[in-house]
C-alpha atoms as a PDB file:
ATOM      1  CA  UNK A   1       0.000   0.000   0.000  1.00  0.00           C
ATOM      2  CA  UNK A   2       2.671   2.433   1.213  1.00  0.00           C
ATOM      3  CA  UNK A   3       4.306   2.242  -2.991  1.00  0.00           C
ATOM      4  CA  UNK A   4       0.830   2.769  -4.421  1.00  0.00           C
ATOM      5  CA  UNK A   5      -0.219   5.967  -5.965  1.00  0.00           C
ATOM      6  CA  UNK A   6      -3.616   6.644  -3.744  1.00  0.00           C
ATOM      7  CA  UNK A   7      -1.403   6.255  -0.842  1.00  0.00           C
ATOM      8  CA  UNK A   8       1.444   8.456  -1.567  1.00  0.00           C
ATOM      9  CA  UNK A   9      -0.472  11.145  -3.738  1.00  0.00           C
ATOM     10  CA  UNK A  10      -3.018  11.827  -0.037  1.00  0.00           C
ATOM     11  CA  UNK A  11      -2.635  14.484   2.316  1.00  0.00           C
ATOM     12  CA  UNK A  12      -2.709  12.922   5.965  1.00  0.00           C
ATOM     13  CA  UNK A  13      -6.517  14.020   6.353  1.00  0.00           C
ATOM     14  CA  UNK A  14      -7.019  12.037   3.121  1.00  0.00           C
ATOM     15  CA  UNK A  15      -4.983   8.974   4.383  1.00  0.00           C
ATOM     16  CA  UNK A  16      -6.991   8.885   7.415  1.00  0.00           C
ATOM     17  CA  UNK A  17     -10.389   8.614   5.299  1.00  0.00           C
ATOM     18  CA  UNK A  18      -8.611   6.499   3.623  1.00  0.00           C
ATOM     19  CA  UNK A  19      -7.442   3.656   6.297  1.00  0.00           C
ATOM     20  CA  UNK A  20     -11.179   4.273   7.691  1.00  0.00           C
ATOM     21  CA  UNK A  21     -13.017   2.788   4.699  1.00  0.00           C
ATOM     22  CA  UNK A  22     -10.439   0.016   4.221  1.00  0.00           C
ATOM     23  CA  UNK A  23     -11.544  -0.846   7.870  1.00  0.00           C
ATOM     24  CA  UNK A  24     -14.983  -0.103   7.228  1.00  0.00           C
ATOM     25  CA  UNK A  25     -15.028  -3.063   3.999  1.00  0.00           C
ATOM     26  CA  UNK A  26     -16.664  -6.456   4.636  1.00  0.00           C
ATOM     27  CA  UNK A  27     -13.780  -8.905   5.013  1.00  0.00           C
ATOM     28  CA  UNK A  28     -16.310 -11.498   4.471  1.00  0.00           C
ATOM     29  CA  UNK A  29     -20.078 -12.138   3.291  1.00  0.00           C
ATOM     30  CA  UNK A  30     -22.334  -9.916   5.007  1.00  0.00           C
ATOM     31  CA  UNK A  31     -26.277 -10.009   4.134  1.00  0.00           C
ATOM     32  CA  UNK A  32     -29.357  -7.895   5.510  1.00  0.00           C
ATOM     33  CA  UNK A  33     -33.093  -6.865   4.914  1.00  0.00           C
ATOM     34  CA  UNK A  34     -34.172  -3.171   4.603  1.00  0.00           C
ATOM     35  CA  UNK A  35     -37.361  -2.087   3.645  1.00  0.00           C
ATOM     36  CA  UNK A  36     -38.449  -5.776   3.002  1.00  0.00           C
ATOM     37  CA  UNK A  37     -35.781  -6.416   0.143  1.00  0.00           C
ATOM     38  CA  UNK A  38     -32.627  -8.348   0.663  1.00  0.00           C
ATOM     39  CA  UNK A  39     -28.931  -7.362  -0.109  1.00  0.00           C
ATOM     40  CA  UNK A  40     -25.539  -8.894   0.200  1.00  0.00           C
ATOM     41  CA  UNK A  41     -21.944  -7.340   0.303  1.00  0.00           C
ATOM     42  CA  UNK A  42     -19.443  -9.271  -0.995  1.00  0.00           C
ATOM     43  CA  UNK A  43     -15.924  -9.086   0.891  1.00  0.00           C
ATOM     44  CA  UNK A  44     -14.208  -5.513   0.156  1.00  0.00           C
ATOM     45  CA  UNK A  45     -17.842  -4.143  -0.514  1.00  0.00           C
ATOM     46  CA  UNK A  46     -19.817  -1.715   2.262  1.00  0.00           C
ATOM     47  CA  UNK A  47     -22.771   0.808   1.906  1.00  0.00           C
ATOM     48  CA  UNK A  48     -22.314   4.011   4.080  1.00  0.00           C
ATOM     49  CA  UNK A  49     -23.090   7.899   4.266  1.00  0.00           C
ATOM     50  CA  UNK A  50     -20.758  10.610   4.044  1.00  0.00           C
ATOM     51  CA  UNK A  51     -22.050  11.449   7.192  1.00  0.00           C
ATOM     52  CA  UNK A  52     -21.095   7.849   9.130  1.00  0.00           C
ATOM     53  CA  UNK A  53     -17.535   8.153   7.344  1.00  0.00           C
ATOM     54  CA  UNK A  54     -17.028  11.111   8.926  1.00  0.00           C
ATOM     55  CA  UNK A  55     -18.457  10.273  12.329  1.00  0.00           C
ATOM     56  CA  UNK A  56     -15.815   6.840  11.643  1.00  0.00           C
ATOM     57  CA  UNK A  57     -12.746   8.940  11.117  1.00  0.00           C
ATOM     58  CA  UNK A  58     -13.503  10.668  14.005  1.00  0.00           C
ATOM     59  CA  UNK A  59     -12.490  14.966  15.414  1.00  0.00           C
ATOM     60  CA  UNK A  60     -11.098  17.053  12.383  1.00  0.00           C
ATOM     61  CA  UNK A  61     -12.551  15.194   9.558  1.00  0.00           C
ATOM     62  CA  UNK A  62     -14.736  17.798   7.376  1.00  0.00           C
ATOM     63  CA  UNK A  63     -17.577  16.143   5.394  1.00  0.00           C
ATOM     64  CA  UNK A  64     -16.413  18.373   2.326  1.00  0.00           C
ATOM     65  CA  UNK A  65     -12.985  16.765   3.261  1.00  0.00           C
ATOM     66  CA  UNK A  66     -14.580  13.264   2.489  1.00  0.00           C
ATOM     67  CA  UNK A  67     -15.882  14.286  -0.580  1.00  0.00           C
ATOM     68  CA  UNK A  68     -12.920  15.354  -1.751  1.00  0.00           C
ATOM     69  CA  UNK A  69     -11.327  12.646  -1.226  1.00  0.00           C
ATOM     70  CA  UNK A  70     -13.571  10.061  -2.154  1.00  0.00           C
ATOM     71  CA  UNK A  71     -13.714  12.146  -5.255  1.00  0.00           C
ATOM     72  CA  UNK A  72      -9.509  11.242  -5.573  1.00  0.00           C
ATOM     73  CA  UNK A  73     -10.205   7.902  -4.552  1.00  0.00           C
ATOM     74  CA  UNK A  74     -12.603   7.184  -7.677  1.00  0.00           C
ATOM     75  CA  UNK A  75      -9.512   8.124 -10.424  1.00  0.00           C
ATOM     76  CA  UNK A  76      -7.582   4.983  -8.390  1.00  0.00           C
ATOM     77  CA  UNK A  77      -9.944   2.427  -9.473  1.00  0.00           C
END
């Protein structure tokens, strides 16, 4: 991770989004009902908010700050 692009191209505030959602992924299978329908999240895969990320990553972390870097994150994929 530490010789990869996304890592080394972040501003700290950006890396600490960043570790947050890695530790926010499924690391395995994960299923659930909502509104009577049925998903599943594979391993790697989450749904979220902007607004829980930022609650995650804890004092400091600006929700414009997580947009901004998710937007970053996107070009990485």
């Amino acid at each position: 991770m530490l010789d990869k692009a996304i890592w080394r191209e972040s501003t700290a505030e950006q890396k600490v989004i960043l570790v947050t959602l890695l530790m926010m992924a499924n690391h395995a299978e994960n299923e659930w009902e909502w509104g009577g329908e049925k998903f599943k999240a594979k391993p790697g895969q989450f749904v979220t908010s902007e607004a829980s990320i930022v609650e995650k990553c804890g004092n400091g972390v600006k929700r414009q700050s997580v947009r901004t870097a998710l937007k970053k994150f996107e070009k990485y994929v």
